[in-house]
PDB file of N, CA and C in Angstrom:
ATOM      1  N   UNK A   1       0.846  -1.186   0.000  1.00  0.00           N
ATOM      2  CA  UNK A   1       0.000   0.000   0.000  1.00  0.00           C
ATOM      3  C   UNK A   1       0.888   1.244   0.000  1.00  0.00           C
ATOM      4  N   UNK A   2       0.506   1.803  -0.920  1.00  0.00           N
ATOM      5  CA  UNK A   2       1.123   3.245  -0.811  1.00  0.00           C
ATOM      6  C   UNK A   2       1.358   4.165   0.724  1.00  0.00           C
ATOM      7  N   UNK A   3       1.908   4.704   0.550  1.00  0.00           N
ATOM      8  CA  UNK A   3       1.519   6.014   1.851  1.00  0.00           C
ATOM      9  C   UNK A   3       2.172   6.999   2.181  1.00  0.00           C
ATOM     10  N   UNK A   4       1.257   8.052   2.218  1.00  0.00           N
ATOM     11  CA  UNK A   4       1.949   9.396   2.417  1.00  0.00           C
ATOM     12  C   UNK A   4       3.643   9.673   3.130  1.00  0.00           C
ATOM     13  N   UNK A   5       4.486  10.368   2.736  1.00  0.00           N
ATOM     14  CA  UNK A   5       5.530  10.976   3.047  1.00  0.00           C
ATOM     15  C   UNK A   5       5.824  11.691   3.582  1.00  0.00           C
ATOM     16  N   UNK A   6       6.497  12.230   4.546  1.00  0.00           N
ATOM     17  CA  UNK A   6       6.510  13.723   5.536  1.00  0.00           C
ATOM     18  C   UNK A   6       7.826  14.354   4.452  1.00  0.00           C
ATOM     19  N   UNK A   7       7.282  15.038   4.000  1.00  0.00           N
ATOM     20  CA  UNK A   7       8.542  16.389   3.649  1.00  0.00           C
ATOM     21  C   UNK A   7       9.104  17.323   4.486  1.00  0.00           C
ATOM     22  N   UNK A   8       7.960  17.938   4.887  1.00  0.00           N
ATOM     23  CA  UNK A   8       7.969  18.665   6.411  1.00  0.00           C
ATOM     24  C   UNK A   8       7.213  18.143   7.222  1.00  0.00           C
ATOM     25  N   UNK A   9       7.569  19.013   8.291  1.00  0.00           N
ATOM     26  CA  UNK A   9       6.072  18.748   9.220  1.00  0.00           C
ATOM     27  C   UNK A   9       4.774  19.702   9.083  1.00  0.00           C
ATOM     28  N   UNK A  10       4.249  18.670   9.032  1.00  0.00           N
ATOM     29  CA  UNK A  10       2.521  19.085   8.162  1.00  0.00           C
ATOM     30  C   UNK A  10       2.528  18.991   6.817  1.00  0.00           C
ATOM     31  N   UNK A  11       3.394  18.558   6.039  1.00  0.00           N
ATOM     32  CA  UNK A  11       3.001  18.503   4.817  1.00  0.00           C
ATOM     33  C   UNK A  11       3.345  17.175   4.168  1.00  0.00           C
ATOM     34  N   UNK A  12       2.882  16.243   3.585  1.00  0.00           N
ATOM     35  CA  UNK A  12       3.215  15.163   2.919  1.00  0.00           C
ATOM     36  C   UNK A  12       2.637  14.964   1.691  1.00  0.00           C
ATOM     37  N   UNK A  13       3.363  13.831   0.975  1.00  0.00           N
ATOM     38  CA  UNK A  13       3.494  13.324  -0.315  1.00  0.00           C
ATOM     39  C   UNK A  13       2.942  12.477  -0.200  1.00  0.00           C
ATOM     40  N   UNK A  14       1.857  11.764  -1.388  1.00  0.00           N
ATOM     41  CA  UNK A  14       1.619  10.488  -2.217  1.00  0.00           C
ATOM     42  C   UNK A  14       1.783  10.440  -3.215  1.00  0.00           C
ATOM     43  N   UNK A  15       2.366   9.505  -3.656  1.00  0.00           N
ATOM     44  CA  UNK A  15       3.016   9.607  -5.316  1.00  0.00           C
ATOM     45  C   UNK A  15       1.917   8.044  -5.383  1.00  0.00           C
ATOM     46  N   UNK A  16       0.902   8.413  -6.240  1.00  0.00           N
ATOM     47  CA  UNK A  16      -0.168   7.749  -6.898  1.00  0.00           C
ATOM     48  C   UNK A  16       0.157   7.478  -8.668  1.00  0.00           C
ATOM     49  N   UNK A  17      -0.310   6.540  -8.946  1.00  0.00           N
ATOM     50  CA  UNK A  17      -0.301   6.056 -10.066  1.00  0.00           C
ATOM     51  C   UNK A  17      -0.438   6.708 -11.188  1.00  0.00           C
ATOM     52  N   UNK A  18       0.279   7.254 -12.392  1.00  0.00           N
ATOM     53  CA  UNK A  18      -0.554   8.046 -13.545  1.00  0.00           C
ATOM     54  C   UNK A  18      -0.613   7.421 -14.956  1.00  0.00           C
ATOM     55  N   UNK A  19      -1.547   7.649 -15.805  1.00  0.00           N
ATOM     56  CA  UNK A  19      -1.576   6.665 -17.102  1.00  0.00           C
ATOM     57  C   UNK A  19      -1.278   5.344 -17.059  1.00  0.00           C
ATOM     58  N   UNK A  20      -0.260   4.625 -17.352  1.00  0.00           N
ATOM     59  CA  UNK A  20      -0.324   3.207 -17.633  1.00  0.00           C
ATOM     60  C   UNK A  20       0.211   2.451 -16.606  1.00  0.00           C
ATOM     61  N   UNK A  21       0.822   3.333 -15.276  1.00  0.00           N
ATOM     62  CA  UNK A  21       1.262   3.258 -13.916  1.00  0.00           C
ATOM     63  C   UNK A  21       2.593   3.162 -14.096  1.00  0.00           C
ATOM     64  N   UNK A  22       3.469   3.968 -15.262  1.00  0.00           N
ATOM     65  CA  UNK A  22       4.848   3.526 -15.031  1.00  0.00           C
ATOM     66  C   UNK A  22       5.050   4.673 -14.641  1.00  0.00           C
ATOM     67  N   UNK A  23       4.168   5.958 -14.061  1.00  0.00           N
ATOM     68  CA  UNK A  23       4.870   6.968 -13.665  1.00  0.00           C
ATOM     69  C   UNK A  23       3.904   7.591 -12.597  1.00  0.00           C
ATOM     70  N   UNK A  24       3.811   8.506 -11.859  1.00  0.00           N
ATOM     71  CA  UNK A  24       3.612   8.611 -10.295  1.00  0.00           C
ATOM     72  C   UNK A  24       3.243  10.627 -10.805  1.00  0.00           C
ATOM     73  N   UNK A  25       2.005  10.514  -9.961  1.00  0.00           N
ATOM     74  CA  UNK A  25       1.592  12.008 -10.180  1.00  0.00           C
ATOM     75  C   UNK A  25       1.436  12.190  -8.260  1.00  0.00           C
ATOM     76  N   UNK A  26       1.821  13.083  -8.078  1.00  0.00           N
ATOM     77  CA  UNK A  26       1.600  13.997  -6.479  1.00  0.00           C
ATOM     78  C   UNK A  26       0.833  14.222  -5.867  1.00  0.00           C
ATOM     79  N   UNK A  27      -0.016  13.801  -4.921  1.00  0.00           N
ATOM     80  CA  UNK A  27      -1.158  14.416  -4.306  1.00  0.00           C
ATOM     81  C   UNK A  27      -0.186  14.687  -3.001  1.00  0.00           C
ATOM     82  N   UNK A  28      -0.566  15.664  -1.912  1.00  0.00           N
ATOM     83  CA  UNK A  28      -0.273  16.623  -1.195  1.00  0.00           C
ATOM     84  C   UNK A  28      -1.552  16.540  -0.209  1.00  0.00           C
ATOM     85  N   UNK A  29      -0.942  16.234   1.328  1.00  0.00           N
ATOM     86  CA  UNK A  29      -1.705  16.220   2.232  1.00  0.00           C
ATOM     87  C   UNK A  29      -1.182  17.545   3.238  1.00  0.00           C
ATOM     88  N   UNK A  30      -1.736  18.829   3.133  1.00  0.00           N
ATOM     89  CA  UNK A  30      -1.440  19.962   4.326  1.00  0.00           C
ATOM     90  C   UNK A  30      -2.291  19.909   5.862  1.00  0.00           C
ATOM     91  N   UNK A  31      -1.493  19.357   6.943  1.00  0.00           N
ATOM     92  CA  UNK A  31      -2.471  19.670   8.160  1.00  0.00           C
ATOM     93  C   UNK A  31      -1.671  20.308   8.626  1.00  0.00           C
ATOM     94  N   UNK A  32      -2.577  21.342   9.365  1.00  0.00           N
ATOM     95  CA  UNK A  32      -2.248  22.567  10.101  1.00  0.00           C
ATOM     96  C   UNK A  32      -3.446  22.825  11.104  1.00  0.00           C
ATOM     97  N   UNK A  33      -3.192  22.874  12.646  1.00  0.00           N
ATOM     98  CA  UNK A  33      -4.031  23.740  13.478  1.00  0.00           C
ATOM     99  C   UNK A  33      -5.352  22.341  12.968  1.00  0.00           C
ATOM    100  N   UNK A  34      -5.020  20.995  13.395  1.00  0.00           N
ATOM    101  CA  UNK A  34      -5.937  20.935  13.202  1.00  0.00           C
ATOM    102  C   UNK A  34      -6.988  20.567  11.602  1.00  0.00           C
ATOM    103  N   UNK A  35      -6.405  20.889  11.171  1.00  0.00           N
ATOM    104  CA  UNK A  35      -7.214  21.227   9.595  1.00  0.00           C
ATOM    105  C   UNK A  35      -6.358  20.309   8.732  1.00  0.00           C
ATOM    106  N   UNK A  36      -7.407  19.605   7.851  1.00  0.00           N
ATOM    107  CA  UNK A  36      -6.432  18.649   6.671  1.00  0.00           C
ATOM    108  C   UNK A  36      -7.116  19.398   5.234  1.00  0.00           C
ATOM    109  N   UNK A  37      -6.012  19.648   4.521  1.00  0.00           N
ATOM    110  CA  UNK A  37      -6.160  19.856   3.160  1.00  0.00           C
ATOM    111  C   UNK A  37      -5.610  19.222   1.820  1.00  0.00           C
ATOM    112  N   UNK A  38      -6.195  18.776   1.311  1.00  0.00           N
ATOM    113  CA  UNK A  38      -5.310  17.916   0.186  1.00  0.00           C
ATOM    114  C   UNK A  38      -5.536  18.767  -1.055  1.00  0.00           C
ATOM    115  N   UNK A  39      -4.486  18.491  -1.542  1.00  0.00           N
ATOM    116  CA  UNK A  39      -4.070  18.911  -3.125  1.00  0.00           C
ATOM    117  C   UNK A  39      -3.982  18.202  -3.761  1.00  0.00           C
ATOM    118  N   UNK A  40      -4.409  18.190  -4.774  1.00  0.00           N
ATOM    119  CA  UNK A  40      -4.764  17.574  -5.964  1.00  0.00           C
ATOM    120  C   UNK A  40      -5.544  15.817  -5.792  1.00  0.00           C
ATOM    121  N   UNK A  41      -5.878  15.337  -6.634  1.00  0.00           N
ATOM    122  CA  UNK A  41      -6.781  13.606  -6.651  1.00  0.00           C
ATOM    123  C   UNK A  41      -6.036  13.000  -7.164  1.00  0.00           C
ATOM    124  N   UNK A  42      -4.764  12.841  -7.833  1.00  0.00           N
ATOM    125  CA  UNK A  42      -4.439  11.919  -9.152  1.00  0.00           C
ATOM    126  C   UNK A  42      -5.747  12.122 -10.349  1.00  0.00           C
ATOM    127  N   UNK A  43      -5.414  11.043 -11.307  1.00  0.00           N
ATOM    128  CA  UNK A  43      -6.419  10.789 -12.710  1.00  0.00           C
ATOM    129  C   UNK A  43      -7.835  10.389 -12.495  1.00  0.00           C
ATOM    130  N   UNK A  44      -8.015   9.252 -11.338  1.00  0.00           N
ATOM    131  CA  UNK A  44      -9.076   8.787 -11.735  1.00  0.00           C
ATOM    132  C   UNK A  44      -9.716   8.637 -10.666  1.00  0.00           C
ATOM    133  N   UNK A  45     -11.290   8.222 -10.632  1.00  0.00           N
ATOM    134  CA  UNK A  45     -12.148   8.089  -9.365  1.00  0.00           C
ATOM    135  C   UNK A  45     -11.424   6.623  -9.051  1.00  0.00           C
ATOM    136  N   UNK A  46     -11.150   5.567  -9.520  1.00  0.00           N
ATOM    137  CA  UNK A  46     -10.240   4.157  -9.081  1.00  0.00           C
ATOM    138  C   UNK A  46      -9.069   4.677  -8.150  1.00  0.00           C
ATOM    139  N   UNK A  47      -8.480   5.508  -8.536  1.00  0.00           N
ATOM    140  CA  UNK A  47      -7.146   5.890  -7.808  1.00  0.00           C
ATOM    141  C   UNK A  47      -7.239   6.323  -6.146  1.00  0.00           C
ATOM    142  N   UNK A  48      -8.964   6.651  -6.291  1.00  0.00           N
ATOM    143  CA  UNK A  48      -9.212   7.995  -5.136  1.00  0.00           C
ATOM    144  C   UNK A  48      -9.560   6.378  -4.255  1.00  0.00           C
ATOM    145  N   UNK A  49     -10.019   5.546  -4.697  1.00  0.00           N
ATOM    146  CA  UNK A  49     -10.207   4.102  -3.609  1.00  0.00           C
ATOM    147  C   UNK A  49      -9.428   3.252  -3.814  1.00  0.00           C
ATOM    148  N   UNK A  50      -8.375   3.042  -4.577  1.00  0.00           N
ATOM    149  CA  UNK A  50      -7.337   1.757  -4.570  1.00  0.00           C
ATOM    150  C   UNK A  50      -5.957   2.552  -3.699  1.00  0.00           C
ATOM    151  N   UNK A  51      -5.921   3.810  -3.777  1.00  0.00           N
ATOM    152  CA  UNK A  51      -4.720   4.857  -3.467  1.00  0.00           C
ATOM    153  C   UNK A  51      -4.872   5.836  -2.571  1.00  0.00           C
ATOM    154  N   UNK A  52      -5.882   6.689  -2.891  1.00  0.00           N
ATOM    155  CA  UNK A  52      -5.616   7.887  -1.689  1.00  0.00           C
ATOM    156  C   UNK A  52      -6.533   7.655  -0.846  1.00  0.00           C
ATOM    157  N   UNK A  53      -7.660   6.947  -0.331  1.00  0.00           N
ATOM    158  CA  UNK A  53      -8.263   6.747   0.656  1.00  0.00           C
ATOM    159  C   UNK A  53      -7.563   5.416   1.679  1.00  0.00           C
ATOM    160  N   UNK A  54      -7.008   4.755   1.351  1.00  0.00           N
ATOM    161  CA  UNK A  54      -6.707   3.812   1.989  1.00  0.00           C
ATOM    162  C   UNK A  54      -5.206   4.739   2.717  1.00  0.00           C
ATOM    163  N   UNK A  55      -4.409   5.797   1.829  1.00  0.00           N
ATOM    164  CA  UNK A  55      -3.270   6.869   2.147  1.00  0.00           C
ATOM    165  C   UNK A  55      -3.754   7.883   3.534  1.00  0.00           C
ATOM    166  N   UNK A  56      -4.828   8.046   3.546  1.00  0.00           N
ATOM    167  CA  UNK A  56      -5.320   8.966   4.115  1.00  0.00           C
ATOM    168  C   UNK A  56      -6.119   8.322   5.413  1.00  0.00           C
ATOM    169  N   UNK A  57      -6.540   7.212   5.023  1.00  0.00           N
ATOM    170  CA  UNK A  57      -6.921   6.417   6.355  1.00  0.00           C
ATOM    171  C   UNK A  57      -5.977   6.096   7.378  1.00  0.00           C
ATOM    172  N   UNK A  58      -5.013   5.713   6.512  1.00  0.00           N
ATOM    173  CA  UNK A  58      -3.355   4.889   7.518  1.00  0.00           C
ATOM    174  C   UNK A  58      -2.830   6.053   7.927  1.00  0.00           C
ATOM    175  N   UNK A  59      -3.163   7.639   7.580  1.00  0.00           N
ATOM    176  CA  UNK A  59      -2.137   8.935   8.064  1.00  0.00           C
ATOM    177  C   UNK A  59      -3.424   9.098   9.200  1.00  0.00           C
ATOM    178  N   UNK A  60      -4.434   8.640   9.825  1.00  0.00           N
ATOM    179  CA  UNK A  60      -5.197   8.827  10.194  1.00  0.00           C
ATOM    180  C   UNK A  60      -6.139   9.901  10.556  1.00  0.00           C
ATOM    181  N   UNK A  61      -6.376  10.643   8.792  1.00  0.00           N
ATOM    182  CA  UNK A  61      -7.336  11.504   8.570  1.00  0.00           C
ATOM    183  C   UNK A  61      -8.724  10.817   8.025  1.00  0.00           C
ATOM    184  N   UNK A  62      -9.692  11.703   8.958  1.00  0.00           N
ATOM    185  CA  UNK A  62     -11.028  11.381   8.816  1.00  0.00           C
ATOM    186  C   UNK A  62     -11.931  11.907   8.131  1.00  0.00           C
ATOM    187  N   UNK A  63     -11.534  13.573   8.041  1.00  0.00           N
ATOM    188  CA  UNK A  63     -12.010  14.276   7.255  1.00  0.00           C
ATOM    189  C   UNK A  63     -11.678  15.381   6.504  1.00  0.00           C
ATOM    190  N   UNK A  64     -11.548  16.197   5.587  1.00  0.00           N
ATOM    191  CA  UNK A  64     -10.975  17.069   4.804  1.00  0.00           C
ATOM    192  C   UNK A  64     -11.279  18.196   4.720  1.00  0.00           C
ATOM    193  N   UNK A  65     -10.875  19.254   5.368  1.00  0.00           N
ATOM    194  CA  UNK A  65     -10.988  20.612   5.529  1.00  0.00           C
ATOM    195  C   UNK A  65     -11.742  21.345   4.072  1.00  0.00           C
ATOM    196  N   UNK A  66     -10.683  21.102   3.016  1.00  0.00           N
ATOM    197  CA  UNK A  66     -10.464  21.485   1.575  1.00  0.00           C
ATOM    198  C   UNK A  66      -9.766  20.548   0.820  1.00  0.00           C
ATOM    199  N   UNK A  67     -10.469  20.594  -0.553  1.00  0.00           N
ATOM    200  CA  UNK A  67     -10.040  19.839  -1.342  1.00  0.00           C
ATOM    201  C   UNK A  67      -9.297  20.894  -2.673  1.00  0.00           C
ATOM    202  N   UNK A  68      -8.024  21.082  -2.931  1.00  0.00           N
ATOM    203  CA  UNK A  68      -7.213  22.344  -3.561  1.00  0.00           C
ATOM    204  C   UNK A  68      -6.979  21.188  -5.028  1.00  0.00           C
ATOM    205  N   UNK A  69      -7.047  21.895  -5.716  1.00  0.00           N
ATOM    206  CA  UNK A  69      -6.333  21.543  -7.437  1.00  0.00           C
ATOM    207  C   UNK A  69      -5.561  22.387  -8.306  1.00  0.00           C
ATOM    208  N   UNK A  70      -4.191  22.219  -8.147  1.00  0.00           N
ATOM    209  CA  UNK A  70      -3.090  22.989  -8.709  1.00  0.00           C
ATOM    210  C   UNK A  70      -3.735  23.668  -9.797  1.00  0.00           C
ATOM    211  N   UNK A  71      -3.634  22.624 -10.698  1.00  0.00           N
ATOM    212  CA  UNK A  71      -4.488  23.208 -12.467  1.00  0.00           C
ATOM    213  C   UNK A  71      -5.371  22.051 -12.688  1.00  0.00           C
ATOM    214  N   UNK A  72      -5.722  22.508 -14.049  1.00  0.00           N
ATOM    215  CA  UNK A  72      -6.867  21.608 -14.211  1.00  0.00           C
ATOM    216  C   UNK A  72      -6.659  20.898 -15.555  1.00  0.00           C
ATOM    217  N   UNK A  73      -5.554  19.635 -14.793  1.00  0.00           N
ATOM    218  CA  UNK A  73      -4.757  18.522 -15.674  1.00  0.00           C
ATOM    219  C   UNK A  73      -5.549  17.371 -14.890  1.00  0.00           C
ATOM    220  N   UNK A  74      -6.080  16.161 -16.212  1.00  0.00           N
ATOM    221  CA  UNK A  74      -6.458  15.410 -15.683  1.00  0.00           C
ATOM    222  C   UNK A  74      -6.005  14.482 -14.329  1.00  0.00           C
ATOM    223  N   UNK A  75      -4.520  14.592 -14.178  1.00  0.00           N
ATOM    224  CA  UNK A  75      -3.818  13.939 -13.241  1.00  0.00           C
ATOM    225  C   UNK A  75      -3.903  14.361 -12.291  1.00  0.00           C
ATOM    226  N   UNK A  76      -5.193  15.747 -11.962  1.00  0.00           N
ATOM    227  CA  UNK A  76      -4.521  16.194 -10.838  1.00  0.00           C
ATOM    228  C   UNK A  76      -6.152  16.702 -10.373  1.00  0.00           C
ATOM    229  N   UNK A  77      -7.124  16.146 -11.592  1.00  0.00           N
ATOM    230  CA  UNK A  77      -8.279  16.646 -11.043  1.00  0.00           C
ATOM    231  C   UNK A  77      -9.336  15.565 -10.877  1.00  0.00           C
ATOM    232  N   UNK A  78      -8.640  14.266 -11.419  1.00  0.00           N
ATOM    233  CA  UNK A  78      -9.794  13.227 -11.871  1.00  0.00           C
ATOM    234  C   UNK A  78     -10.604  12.344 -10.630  1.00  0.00           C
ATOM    235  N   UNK A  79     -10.185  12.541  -9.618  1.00  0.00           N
ATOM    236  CA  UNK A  79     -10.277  12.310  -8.362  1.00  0.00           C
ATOM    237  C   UNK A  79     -11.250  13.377  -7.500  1.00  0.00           C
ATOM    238  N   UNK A  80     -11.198  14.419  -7.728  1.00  0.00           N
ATOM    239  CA  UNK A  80     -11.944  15.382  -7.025  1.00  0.00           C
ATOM    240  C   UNK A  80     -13.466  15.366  -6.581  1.00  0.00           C
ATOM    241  N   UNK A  81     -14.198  14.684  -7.887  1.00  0.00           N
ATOM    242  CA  UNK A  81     -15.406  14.338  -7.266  1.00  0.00           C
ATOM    243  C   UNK A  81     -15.973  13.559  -6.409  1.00  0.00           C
ATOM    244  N   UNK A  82     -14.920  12.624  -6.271  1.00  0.00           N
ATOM    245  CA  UNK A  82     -15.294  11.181  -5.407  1.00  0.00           C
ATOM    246  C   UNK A  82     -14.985  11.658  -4.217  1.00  0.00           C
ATOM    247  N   UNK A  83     -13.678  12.476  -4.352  1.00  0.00           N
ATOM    248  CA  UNK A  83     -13.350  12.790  -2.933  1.00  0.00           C
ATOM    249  C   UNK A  83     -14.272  13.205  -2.189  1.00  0.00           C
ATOM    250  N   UNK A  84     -14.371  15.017  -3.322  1.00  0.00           N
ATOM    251  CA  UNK A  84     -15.686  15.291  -2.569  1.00  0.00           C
ATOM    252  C   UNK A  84     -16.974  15.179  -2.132  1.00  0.00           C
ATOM    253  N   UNK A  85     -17.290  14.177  -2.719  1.00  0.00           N
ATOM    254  CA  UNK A  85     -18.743  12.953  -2.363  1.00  0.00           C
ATOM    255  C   UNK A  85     -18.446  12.695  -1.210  1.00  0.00           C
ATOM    256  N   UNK A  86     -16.808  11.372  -0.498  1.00  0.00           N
ATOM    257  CA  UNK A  86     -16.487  10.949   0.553  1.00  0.00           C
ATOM    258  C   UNK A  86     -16.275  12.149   1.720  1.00  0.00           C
ATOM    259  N   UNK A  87     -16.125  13.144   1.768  1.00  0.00           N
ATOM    260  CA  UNK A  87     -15.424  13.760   2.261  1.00  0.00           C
ATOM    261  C   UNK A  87     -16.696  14.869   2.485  1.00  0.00           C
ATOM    262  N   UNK A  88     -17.351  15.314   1.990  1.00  0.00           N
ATOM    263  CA  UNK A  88     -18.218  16.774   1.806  1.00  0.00           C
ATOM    264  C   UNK A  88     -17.409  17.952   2.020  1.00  0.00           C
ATOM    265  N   UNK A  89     -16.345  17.905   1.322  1.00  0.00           N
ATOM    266  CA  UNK A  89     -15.597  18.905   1.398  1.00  0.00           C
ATOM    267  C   UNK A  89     -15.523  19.774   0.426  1.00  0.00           C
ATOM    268  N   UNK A  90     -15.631  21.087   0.583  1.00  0.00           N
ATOM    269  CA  UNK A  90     -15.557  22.340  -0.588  1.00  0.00           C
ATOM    270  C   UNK A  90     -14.072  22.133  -1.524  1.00  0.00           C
ATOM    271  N   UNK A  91     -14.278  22.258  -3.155  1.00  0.00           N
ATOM    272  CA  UNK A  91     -13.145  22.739  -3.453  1.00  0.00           C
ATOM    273  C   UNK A  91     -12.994  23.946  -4.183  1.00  0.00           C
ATOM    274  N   UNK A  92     -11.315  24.177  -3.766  1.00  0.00           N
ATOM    275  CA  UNK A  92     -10.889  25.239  -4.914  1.00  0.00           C
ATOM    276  C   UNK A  92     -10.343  24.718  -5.867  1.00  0.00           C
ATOM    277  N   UNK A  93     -10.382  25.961  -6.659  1.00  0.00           N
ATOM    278  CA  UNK A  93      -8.866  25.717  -7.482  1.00  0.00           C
ATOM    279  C   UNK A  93      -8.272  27.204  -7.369  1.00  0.00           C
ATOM    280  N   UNK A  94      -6.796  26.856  -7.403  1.00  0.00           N
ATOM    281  CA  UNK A  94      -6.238  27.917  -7.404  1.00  0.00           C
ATOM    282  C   UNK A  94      -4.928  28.252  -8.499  1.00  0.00           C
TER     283      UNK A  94
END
């Protein structure tokens, strides 16, 4: 199982699956004060339950402040709806 990375403290990495899985797109977990925010979904609604929910369960987040999307590249948005179904969390983009 995959799972998030500490870069800093409060901020971590999942390097999730992209296209044919020989290469790895970024999702970004920010907690602060309390508050979890993730950046970006990966590609696909599959990714958001084979990859970042099972990532986000084991970092033992329950729920999602905000859901943020760098740009609006499939790798980085294809996930967003499911999330925000699981999650009822507002997103941006910024």
């Amino acid at each position: 199982m995959r799972r998030f990375e500490n870069i800093v403290p409060g901020v971590a990495l999942l390097k999730v699956p992209f296209n044919d899985g020989s290469y790895d797109t970024g999702v970004i977990l920010v907690q602060c004060n309390s508050h979890n925010v993730l950046i970006d979904s990966g590609e696909y609604a599959e990714t958001v339950h084979d990859c970042i929910l099972p990532a986000l369960k084991a970092a033992g987040v329950d729920e999602l402040d905000w859901l943020l999307c760098t740009h609006n590249h499939g790798d980085h948005t294809g996930g967003h709806k499911r999330l925000s179904e699981v999650y009822s969390c507002p997103v941006a983009v910024f």
